[in-house]
C-alpha atoms as a PDB file:
ATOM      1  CA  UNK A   1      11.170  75.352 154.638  1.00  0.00           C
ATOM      2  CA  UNK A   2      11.961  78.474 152.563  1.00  0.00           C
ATOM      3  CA  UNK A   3      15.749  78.102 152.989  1.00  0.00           C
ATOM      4  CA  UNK A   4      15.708  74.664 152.430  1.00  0.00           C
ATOM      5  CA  UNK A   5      14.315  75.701 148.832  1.00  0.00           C
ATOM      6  CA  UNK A   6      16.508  78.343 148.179  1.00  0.00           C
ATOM      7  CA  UNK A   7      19.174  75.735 149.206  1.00  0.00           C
ATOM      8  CA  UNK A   8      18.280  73.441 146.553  1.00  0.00           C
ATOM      9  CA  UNK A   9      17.604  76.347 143.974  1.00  0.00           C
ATOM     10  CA  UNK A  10      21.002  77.183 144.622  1.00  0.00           C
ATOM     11  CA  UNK A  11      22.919  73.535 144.232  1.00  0.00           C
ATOM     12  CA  UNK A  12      20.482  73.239 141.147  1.00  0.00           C
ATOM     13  CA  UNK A  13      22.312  76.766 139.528  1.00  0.00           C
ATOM     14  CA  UNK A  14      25.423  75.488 140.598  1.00  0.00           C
ATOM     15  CA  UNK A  15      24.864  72.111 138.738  1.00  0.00           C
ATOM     16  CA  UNK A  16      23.457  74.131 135.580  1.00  0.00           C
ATOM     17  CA  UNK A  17      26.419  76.113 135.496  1.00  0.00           C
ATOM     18  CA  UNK A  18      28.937  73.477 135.719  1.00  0.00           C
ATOM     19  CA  UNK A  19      27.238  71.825 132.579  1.00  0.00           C
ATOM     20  CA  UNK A  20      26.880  74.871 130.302  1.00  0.00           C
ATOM     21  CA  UNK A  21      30.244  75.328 130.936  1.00  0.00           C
ATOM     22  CA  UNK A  22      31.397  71.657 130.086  1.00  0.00           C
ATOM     23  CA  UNK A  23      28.944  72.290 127.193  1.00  0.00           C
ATOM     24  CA  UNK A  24      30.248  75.609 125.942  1.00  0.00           C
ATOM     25  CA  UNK A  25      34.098  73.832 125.909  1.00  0.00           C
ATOM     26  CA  UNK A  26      33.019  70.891 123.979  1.00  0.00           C
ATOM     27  CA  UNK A  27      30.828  72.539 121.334  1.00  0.00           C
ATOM     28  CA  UNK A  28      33.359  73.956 119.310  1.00  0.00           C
ATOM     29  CA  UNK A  29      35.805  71.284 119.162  1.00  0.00           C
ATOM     30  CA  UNK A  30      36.612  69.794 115.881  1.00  0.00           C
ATOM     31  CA  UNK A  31      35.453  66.397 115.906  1.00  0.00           C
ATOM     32  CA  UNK A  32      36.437  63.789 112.895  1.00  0.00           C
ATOM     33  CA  UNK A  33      33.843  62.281 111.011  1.00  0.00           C
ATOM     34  CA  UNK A  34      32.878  60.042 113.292  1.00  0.00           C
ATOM     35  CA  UNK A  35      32.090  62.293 115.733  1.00  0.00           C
ATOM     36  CA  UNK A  36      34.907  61.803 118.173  1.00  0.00           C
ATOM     37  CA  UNK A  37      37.450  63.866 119.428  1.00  0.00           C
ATOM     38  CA  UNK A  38      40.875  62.569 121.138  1.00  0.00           C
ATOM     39  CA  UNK A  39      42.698  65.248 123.548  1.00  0.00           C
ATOM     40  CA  UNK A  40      45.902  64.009 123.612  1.00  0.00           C
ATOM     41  CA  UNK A  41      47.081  65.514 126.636  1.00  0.00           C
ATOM     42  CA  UNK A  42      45.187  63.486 128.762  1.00  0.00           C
ATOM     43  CA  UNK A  43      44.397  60.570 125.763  1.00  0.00           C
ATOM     44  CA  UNK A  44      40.576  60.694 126.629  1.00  0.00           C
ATOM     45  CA  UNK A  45      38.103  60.243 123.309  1.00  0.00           C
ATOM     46  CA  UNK A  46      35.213  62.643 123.053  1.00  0.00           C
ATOM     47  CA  UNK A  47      32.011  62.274 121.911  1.00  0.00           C
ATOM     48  CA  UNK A  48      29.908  64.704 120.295  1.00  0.00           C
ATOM     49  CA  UNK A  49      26.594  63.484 121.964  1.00  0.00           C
ATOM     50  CA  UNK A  50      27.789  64.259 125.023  1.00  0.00           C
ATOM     51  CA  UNK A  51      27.639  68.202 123.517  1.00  0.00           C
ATOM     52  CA  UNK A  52      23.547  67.493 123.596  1.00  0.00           C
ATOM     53  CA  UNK A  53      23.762  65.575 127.020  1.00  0.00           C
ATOM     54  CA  UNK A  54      25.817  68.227 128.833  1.00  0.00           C
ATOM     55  CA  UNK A  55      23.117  71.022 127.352  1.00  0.00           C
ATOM     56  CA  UNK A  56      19.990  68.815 128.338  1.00  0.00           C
ATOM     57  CA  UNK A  57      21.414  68.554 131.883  1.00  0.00           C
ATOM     58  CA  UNK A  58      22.069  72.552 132.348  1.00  0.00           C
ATOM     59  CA  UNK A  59      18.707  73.056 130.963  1.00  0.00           C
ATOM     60  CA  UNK A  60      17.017  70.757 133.273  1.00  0.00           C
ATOM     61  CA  UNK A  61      18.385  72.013 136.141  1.00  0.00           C
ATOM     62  CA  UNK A  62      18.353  75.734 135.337  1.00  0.00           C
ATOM     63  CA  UNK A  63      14.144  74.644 135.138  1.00  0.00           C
ATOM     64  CA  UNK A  64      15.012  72.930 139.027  1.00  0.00           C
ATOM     65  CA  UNK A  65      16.466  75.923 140.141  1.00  0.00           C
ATOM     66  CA  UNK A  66      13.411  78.125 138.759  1.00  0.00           C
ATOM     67  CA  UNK A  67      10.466  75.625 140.328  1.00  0.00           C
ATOM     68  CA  UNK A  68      12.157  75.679 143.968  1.00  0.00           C
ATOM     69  CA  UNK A  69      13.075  79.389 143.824  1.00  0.00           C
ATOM     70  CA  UNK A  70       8.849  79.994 142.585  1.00  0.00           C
ATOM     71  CA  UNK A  71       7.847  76.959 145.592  1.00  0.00           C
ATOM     72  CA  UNK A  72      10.116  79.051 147.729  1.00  0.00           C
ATOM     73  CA  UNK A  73       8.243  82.477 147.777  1.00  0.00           C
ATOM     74  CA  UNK A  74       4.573  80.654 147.611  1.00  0.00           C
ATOM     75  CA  UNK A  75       5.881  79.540 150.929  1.00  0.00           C
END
């Protein structure tokens, strides 16, 4: 049971890191006053809630990762 928490602690880091990093890219980019951004290399429109959705998700599962990996050694 230990290393199936560890497990999950460790697809929950995974997950937070893959969302702070979509988060750090998307922070900085200069959105219009209507909060979108267009990247025209690929013609996709941004939105800057997604900034405060992608930051939201790597917080929640950086707090995952932390509950299985404390679950994991009370085991």
């Amino acid at each position: 049971m230990r290393w199936l928490m560890r497990t999950i602690s460790a697809f929950c880091l995974i997950g937070a890191l893959i969302c702070g990093g979509r988060w750090n890219a998307r922070r900085g980019l200069p959105y219009n006053e209507e909060g979108r951004y267009l990247d025209l290399a690929t013609a996709v429109v941004i939105h800057e809630q997604s900034v405060m959705i992608y930051a939201g998700f790597a917080l929640l599962f950086t707090v995952l990762a932390a509950m299985a990996l404390y679950a994991a050694s009370k085991l």
